[in-house]
N, C-alpha and C. Protein backbone atom coordinates (compact mmCIF):
# COMPACT_ATOMS: atom_id res chain seq x y z
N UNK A 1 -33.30 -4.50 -12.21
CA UNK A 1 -32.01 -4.33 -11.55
C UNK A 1 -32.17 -4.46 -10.03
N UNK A 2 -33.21 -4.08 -9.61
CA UNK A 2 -33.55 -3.83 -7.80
C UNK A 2 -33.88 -5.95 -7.52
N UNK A 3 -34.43 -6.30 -8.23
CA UNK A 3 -34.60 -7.29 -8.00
C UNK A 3 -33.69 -8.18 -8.11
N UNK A 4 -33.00 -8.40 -9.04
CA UNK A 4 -31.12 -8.60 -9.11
C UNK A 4 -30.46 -8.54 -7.70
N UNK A 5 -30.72 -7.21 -7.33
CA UNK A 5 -29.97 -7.25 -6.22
C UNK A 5 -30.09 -7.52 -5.24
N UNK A 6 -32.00 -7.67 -4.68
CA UNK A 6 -32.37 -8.75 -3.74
C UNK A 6 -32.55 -9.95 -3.75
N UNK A 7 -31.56 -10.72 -5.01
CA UNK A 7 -32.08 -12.16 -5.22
C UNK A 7 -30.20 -12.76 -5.05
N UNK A 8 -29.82 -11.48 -5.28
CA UNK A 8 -28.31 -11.73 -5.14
C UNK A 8 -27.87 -12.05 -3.24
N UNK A 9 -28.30 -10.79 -2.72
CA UNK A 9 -28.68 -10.50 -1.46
C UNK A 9 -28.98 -11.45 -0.43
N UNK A 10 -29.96 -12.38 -1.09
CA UNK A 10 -30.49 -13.72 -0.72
C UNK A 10 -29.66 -14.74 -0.90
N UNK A 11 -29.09 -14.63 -1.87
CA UNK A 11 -28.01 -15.60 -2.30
C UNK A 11 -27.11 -15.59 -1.44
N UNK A 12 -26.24 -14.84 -1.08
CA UNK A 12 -25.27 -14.39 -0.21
C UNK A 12 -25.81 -14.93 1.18
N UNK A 13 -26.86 -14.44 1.57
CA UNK A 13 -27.39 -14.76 3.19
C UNK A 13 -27.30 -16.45 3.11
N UNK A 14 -27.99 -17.02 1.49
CA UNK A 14 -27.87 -18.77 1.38
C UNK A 14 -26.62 -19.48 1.82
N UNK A 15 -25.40 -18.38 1.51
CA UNK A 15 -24.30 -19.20 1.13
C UNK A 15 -23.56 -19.20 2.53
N UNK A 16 -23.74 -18.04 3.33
CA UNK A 16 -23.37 -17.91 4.64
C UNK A 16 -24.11 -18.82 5.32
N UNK A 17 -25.58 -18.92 5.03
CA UNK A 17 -25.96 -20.03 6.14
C UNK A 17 -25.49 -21.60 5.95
N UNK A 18 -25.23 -21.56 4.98
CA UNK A 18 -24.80 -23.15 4.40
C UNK A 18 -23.50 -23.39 5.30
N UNK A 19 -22.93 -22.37 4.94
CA UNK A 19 -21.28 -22.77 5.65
C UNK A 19 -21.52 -22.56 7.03
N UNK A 20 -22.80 -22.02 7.44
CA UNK A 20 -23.06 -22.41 9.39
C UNK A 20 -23.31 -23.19 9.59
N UNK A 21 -24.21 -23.99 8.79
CA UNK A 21 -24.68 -25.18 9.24
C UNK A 21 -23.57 -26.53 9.06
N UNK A 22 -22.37 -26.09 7.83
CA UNK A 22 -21.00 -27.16 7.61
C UNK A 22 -20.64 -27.04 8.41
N UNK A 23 -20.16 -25.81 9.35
CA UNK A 23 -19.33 -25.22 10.12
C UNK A 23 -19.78 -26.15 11.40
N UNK A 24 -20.75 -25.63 12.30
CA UNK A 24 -21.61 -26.37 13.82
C UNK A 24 -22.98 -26.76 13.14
N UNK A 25 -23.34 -27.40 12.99
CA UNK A 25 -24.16 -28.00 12.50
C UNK A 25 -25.22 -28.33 14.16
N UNK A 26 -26.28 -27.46 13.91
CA UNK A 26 -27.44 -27.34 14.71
C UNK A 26 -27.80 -28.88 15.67
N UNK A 27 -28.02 -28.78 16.80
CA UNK A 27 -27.85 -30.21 17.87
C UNK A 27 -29.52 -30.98 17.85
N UNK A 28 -30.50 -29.49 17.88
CA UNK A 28 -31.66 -29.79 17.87
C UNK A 28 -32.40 -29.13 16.98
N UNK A 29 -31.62 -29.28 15.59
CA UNK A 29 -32.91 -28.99 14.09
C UNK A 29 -32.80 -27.39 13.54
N UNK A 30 -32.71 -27.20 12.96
CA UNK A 30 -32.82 -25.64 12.32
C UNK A 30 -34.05 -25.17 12.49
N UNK A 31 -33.63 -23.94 13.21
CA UNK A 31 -34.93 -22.98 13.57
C UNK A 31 -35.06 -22.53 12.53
N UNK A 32 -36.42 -22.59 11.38
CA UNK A 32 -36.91 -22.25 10.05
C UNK A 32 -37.02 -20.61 10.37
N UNK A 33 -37.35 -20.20 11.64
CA UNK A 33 -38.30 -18.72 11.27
C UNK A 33 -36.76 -18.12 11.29
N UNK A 34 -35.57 -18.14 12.30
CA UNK A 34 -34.52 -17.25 12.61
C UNK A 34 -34.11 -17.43 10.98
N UNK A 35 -34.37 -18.93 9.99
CA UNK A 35 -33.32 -19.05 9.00
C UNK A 35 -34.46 -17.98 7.63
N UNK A 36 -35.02 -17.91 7.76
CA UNK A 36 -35.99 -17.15 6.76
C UNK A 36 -35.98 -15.73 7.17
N UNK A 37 -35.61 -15.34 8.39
CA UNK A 37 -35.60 -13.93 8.62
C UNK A 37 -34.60 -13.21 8.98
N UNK A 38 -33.43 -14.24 8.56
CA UNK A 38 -31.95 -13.75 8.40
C UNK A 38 -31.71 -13.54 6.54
N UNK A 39 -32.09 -14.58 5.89
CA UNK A 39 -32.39 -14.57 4.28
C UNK A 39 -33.23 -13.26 3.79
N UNK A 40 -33.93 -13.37 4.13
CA UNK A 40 -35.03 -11.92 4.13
C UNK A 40 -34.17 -10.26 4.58
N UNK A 41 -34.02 -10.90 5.45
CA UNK A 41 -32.92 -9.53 5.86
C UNK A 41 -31.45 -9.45 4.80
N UNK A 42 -30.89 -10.36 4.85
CA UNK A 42 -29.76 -10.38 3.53
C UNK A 42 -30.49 -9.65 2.24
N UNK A 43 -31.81 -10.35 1.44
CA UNK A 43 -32.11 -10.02 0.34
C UNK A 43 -32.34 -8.19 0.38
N UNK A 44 -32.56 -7.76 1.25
CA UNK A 44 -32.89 -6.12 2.11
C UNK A 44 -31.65 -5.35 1.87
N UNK A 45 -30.74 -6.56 2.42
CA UNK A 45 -29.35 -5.63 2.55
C UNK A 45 -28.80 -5.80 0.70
N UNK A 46 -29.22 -6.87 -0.08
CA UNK A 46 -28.67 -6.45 -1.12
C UNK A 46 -29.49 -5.72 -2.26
N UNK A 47 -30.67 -5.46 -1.89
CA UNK A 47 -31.18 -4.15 -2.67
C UNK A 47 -30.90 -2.76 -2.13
N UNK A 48 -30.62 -2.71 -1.06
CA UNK A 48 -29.86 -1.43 -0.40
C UNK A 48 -28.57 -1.17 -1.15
N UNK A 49 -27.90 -2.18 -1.14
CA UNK A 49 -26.76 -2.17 -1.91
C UNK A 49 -26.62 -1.49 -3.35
N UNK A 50 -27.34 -2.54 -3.65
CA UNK A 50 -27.67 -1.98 -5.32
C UNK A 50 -28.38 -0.45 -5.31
N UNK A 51 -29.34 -0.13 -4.26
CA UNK A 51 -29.33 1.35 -4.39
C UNK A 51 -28.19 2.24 -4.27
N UNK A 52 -27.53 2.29 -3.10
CA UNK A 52 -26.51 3.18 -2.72
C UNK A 52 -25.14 3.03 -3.22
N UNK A 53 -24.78 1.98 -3.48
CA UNK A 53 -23.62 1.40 -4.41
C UNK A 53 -23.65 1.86 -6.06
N UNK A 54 -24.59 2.22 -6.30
CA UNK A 54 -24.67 2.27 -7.77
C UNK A 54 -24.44 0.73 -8.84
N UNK A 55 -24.83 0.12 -8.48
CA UNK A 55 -25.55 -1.13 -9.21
C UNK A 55 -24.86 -2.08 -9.63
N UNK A 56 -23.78 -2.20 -8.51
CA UNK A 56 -22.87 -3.27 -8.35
C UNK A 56 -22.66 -4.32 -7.85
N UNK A 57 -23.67 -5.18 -8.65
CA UNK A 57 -24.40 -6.69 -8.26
C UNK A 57 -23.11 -7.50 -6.95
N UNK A 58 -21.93 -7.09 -7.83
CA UNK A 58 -20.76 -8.31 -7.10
C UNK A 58 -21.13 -7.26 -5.23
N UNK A 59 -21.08 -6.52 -5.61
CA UNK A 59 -21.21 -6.12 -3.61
C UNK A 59 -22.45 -6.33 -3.21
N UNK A 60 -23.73 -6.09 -3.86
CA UNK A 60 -24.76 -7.17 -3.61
C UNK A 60 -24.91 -8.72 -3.09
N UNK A 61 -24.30 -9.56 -3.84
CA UNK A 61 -23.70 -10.50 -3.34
C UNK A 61 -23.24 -10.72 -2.30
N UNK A 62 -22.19 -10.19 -2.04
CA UNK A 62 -21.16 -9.81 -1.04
C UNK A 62 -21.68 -9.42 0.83
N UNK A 63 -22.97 -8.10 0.02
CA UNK A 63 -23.34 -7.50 1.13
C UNK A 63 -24.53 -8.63 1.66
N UNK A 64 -25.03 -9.25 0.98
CA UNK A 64 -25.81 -10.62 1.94
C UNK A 64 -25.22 -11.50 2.55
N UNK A 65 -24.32 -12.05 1.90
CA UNK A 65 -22.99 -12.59 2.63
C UNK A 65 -22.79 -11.85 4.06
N UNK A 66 -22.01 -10.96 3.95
CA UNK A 66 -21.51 -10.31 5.39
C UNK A 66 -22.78 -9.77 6.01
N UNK A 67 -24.46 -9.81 5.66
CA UNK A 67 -25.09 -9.19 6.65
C UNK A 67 -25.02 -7.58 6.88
N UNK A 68 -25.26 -7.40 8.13
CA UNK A 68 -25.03 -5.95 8.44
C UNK A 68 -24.07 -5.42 8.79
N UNK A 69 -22.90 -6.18 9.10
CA UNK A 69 -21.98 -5.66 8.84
C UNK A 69 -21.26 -4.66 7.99
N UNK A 70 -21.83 -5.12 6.72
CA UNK A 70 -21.44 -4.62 5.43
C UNK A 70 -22.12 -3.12 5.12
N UNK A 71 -23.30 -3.36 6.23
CA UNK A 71 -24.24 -1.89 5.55
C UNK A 71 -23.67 -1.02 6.45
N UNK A 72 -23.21 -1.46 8.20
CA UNK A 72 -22.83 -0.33 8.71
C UNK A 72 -21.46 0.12 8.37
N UNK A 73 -20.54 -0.44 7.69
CA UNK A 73 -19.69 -0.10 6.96
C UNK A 73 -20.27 1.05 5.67
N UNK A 74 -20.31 0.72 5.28
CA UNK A 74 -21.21 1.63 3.85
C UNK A 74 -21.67 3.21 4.21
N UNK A 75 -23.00 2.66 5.60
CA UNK A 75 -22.92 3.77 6.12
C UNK A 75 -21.93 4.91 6.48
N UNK A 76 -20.72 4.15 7.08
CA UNK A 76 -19.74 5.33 7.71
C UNK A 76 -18.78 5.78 6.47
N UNK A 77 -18.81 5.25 5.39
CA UNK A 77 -18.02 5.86 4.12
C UNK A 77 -19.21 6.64 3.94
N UNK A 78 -19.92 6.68 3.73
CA UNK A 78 -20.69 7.69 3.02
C UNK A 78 -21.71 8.82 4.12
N UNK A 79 -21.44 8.34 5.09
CA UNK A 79 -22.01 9.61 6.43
C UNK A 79 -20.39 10.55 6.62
N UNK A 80 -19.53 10.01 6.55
CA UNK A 80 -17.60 10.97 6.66
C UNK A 80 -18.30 11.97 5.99
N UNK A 81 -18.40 12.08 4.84
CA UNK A 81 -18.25 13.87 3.63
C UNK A 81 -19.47 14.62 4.85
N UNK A 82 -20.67 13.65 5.30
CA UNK A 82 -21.73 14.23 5.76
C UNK A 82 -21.45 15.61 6.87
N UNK A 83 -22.04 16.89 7.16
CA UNK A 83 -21.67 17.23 8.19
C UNK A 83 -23.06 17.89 8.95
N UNK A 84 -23.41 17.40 10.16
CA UNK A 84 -24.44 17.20 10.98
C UNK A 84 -24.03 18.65 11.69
């Protein structure tokens, strides 16, 4: 299941970079390391997902897609009940 959700994760980071590169399409070549360590980081954010979400592949997906966005969102729903 954890792996599901970092392959989903990855997927998501794939599908966002695809539509960057449709979108502006790079002048001088795709930087391989920024594009492997944005993917890497997506696949991160969607096993996080699948932990704290309770094992809901489609926001897995989702959450590689949107990046970190999605986690610091997550975070602040579930830090609110918290009280420091």
């Amino acid at each position: 299941m954890l792996v599901l959700g970092a392959v989903l994760g990855f997927a998501g980071g794939m599908i966002r970079a695809l539509f960057g590169l449709i979108k502006k399409p790079p002048k001088e070549g795709i930087e391989f390391r920024k594009l492997i360590t944005m993917l890497l980081g997506a696949g991160a954010i969607g096993l996080f997902t699948i932990i704290f979400v309770n094992g809901d592949f489609k926001l897995s997906l989702l959450a590689g897609y949107g990046g970190t966005d999605f986690i610091e969102n997550i975070w602040k729903i579930k830090m609110k009940d918290v009280k420091i």
